[in-house]
Structures are given as C-alpha cells and as structure tokens.
Protein backbone atom coordinates (compact mmCIF):
# COMPACT_ATOMS: atom_id res chain seq x y z
CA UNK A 1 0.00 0.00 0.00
CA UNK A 2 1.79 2.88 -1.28
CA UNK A 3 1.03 6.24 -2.59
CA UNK A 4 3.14 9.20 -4.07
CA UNK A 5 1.02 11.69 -2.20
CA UNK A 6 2.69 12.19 1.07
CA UNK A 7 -0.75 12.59 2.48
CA UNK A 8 -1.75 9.11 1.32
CA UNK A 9 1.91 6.74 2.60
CA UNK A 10 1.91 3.33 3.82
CA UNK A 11 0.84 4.04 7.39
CA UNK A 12 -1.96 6.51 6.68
CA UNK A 13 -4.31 3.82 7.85
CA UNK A 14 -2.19 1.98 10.31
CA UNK A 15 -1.43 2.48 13.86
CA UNK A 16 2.36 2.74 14.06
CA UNK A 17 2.93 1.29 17.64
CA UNK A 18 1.00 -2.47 16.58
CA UNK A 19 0.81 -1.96 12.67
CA UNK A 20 -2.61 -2.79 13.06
CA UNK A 21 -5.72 -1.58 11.57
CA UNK A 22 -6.67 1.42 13.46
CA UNK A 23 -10.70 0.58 13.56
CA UNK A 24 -12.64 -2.65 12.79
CA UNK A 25 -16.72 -2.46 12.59
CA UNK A 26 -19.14 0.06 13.54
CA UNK A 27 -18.66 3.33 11.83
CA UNK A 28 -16.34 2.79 9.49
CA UNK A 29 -14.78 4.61 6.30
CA UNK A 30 -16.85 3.97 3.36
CA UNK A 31 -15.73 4.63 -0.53
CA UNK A 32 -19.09 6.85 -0.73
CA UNK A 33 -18.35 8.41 2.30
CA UNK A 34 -15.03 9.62 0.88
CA UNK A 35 -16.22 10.70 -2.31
CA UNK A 36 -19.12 12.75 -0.92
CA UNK A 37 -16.61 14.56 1.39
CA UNK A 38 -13.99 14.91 -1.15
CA UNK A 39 -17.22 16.81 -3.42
CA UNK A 40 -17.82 19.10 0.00
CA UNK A 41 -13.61 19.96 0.01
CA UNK A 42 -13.73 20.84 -3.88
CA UNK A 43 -16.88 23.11 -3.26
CA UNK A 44 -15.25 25.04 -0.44
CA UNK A 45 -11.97 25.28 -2.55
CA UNK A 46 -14.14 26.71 -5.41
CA UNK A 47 -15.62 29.59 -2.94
CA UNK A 48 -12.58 30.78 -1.57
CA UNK A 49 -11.38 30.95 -4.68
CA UNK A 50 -14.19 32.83 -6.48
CA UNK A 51 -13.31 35.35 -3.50
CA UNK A 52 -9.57 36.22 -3.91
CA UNK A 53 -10.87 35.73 -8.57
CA UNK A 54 -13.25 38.78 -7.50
CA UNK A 55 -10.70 41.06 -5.70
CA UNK A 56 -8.08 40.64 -8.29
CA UNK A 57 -7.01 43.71 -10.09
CA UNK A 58 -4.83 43.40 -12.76
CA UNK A 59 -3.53 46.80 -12.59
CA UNK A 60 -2.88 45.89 -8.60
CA UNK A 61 -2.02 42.60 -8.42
CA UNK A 62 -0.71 42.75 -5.21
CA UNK A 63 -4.38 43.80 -3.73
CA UNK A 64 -4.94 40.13 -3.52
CA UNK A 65 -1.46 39.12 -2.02
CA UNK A 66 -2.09 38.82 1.18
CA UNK A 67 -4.42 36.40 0.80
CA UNK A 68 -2.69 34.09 -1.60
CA UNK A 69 0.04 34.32 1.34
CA UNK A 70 -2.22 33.47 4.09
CA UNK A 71 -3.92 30.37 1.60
CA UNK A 72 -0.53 29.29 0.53
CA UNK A 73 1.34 29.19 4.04
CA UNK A 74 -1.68 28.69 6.30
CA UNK A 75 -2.75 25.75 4.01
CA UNK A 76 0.75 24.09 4.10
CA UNK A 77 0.92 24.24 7.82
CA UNK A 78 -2.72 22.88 8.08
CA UNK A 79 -1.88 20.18 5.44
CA UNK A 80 1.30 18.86 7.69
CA UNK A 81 -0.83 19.06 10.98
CA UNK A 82 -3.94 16.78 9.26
CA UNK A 83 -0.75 14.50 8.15
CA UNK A 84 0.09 14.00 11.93
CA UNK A 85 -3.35 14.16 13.55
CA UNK A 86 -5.56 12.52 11.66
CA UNK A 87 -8.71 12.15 13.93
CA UNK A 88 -8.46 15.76 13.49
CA UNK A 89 -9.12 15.79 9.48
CA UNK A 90 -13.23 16.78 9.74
CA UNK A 91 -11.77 19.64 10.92
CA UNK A 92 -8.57 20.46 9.43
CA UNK A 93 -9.61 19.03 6.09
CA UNK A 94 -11.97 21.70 5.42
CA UNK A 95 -10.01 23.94 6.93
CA UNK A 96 -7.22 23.37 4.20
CA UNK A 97 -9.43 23.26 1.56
CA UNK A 98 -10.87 27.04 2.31
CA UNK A 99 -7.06 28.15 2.34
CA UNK A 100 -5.59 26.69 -0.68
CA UNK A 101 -8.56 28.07 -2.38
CA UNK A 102 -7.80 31.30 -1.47
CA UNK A 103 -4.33 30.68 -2.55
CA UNK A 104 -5.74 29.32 -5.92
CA UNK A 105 -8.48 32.29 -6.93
CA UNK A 106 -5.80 34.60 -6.40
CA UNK A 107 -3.23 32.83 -8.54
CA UNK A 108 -5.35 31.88 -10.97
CA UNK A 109 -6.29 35.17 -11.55
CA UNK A 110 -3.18 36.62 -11.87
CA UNK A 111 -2.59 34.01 -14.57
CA UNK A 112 -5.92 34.33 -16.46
CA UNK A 113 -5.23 38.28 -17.11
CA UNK A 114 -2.13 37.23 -18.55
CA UNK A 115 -3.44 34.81 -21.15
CA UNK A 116 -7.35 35.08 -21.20
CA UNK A 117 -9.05 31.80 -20.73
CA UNK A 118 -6.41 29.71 -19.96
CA UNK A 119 -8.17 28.73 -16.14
CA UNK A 120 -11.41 26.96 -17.91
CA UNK A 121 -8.88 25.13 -19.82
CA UNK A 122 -6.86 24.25 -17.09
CA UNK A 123 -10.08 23.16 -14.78
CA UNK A 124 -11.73 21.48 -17.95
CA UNK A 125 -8.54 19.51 -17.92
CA UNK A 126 -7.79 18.73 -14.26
CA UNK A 127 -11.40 17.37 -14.28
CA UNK A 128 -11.02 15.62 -17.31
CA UNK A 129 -7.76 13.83 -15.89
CA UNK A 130 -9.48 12.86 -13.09
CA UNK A 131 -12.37 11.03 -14.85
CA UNK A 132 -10.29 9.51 -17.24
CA UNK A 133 -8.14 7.94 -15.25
CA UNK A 134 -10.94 6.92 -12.34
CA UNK A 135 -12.97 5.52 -15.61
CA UNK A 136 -9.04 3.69 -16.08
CA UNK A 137 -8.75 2.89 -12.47
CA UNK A 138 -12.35 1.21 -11.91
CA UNK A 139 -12.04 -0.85 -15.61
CA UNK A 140 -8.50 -2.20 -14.77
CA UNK A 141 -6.90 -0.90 -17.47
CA UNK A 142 -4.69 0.85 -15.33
CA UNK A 143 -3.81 -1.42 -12.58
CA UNK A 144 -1.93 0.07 -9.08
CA UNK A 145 1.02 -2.83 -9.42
CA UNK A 146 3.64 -2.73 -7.25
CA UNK A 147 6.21 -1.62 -9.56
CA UNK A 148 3.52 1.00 -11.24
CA UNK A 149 3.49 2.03 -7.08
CA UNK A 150 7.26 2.34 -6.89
CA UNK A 151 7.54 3.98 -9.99
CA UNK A 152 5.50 6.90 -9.32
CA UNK A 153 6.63 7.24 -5.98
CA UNK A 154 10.44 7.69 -6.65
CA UNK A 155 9.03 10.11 -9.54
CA UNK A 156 7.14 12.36 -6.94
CA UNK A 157 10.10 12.64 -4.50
CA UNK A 158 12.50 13.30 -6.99
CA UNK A 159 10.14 15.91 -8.26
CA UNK A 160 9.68 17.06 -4.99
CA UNK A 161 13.92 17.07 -4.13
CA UNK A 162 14.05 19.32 -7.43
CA UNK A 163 11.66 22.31 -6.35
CA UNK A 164 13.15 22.16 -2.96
CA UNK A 165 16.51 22.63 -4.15
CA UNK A 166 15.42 25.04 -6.98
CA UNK A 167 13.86 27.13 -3.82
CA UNK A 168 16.83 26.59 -1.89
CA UNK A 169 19.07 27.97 -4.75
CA UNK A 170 16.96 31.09 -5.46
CA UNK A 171 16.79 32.22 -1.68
CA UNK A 172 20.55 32.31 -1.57
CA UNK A 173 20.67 34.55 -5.10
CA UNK A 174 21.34 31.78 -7.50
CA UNK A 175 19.43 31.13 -10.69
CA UNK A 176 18.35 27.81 -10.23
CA UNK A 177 16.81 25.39 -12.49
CA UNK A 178 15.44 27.64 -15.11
CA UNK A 179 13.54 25.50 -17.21
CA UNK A 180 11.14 24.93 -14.16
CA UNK A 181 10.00 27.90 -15.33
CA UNK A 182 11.18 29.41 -18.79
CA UNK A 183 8.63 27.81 -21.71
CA UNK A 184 11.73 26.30 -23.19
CA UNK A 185 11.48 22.84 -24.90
CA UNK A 186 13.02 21.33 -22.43
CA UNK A 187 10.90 23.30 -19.74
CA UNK A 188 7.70 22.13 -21.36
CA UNK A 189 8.75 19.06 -21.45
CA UNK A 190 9.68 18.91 -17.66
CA UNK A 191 6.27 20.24 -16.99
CA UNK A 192 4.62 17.84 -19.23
CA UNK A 193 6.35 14.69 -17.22
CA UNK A 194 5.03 16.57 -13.91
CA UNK A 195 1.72 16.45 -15.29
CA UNK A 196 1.58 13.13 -16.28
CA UNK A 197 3.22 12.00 -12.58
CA UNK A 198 0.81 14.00 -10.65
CA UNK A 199 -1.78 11.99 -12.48
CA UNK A 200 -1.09 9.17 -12.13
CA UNK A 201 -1.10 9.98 -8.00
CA UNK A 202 -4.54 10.14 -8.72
CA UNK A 203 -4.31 6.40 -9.09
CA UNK A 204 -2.20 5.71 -6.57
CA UNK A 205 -4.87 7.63 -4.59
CA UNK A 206 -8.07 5.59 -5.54
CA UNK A 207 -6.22 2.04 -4.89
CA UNK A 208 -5.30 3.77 -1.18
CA UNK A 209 -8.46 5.05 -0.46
CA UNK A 210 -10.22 1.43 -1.95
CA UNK A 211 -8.03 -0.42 0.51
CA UNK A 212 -8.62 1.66 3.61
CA UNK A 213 -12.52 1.14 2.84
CA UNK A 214 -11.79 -2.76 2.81
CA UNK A 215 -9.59 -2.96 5.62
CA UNK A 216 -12.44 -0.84 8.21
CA UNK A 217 -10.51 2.30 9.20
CA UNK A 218 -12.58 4.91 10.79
CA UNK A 219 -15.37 7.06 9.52
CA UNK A 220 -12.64 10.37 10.18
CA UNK A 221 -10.59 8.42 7.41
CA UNK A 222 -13.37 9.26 5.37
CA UNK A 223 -12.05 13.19 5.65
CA UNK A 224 -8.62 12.45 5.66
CA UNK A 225 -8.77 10.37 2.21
CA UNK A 226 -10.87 13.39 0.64
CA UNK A 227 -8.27 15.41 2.19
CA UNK A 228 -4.82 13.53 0.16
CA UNK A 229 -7.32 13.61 -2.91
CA UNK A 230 -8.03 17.53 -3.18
CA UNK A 231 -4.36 17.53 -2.15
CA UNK A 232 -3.08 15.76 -5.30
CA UNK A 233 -6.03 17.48 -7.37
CA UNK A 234 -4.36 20.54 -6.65
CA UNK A 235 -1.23 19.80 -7.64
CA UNK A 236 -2.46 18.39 -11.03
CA UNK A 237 -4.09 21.64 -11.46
CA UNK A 238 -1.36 24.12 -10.53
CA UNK A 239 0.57 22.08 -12.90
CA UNK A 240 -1.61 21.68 -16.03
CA UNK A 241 -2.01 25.75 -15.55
CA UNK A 242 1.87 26.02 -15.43
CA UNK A 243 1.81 24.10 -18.49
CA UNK A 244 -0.73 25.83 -20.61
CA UNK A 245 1.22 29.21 -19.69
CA UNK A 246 4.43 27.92 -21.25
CA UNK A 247 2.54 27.04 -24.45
CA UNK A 248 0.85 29.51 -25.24
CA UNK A 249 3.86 31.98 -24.14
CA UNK A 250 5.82 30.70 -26.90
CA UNK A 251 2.58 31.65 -29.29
C-alpha cells in the first residue's frame, strides 16, 4: 500500500505502535463516504477561490497578495498538521481546503489576465484527468502494481527534491533550475512529465483510499482520504495551468 502523495503513505491507515488496523466495525470509512466529502472539500476550494478571482485587479495585483500568502502558508501548515493528527481531518480538512482556495483564486487570476481563458482550460482539464483515469482505475486498465506504485513514488520525491533545491538555490541569489520555469522545450517538457506524474497519484490515490474502505478504518478516514485527494487534485491543477502558460507563451 503505497502512494506518491505524502498525504496518502503506507501508514496513513495503520497504527504505528502495533501496525494494526486502526478501527474494525461500527462506523467505518466507506468509498461513498469519501467521495461525498472529497465533493464538499472541492466546493469550499471553489468559494474561496471565487473570492480572492473577484478582488483581483490586474492593474494591482498585489491587492490580492495577502491572501494568496495566508492560503498558501496557512494551508501548508494545516496540510502537515492533518498528516500528523488525523482524527483531526473533519476539521482540518476543510479547513485546508478554504485556504488553498484562497491561494488558488488569487493565482489563478493573476494568470488568467495574462493569457485570457487559460483557467477553464486548465479546470476542464484537471477534471477531465481525473475522470479519465478513475474511468481507467475502476475498468482495470490501469492497474496500481507494485512496480507502477514504486515507480511513481520515486518520480514524486524526486520531483519534490528538485523544487526544494530550486527554492533553496533562489533564496541564496542563485538562478536555479530555469527551465522549471522558462517555456523552453526542455521546460515544457519537464512540466509535461510533472503532469503526467501528478496523475497518475490520482491512481495511486483511488487504490489507497479502496483499501482503507476494505480494511475498516474509521469514519474520520473518510475526511482524511478526501483530504490527500483535493491535495493531489491541486497539484495536477497548478501544474496543467503552469503548463498551458508555457505554451501559449511561446505563441
């Protein structure tokens, strides 16, 4: 039982000290549970959002800063709390979902002024990935192997090592990894690969959240699988965007 989202690892539905299940019977985590409270996460991420899309001025941008700041930062330090206290996630799970969406009108915004129409495209496409490969998932045609598990998880970290480092670099006044950014071949193609990894979390994801259901972990699972979900959704989505802006900058 693995999963490239660090939200969803191998002991997301294991208690560490006896490596057992952590509930058995009675109210336990259900796969419509999950998917009903993963719907209730995506609508509060869409609301926050519309708020920081409204106050966006393109001849201001930085009206809206603040709250992408308090989205972005208060949603990462929510994320790692639901990570470690997970009876907590019907709290915290919301919680994050109202602050990345802040973080996510805001940004979106600034990128739709930019290059007019590009966020439809980007959310038609996030939400196309995600039935595509669910339709995939539930068919078998894509099956979560543990090689296809390995795979994607060395992918992810190593993504993950490579925007730490590129951060790392740029905070002490070096240029970094510029084709994280530039819409160079080779930067479209490294955002293209990015895509296609975050996607297939999404599987990853499903296979996770399948076995937790038919192993019995607690009903609060229910919030914190929604919660790694809308997690990796967001990263497909920030991605796809980043990749639509480097194509049609080179236009």
């Amino acid at each position: 039982m693995r999963s490239g989202n660090p939200a969803l690892n191998q002991n997301t539905f294991l208690d560490v000290g006896s490596g057992q299940v952590l509930a058995r019977g009675g109210d336990v985590m259900t796969l419509n549970g999950t998917v009903n409270k993963t719907g209730l996460l995506l609508l509060l991420v869409v609301l926050t959002a519309s708020y920081t899309w409204s106050l966006f001025d393109p001849y201001n941008p930085s009206a809206t800063m603040p709250w992408m700041l308090t989205g972005g930062i208060g949603g990462f330090v929510v994320a790692i709390v639901t990570v470690f206290k997970k009876q907590w996630a019907p709290v915290t799970a919301p919680l994050y979902a109202a602050l990345e969406g802040l973080f996510i009108g805001g940004i979106s915004a600034f990128f739709e002024a930019r290059f007019p129409g590009i966020v439809m495209q980007a959310v038609m496409l996030t939400l196309g990935v995600l039935a595509s490969l669910l339709l995939a998932y539930k068919s078998g045609l894509i099956k979560a192997t543990e090689n296809f598990k390995l795979g994607v998880v060395a992918a992810t970290g190593g993504i993950a090592l490579l925007y730490l480092v590129n951060i790392g670099l740029r905070l002490f006044g070096f240029e970094g990894f510029g084709f994280i950014h530039e819409s160079s071949t080779m930067g479209i193609v490294f955002s293209v690969f990015v895509v296609i990894i975050a996607a297939l979390n999404l599987v990853l994801d499903f296979d996770f959240i399948e076995s937790g259901a038919e192993a019995g972990a607690p009903k609060y699972m229910e919030w914190y699988g929604a919660f790694g979900l809308v997690v990796t959704l967001v990263w497909l989505y920030l991605e796809i965007l980043r990749l639509l802006a480097k194509l049609q900058s080179r236009d």
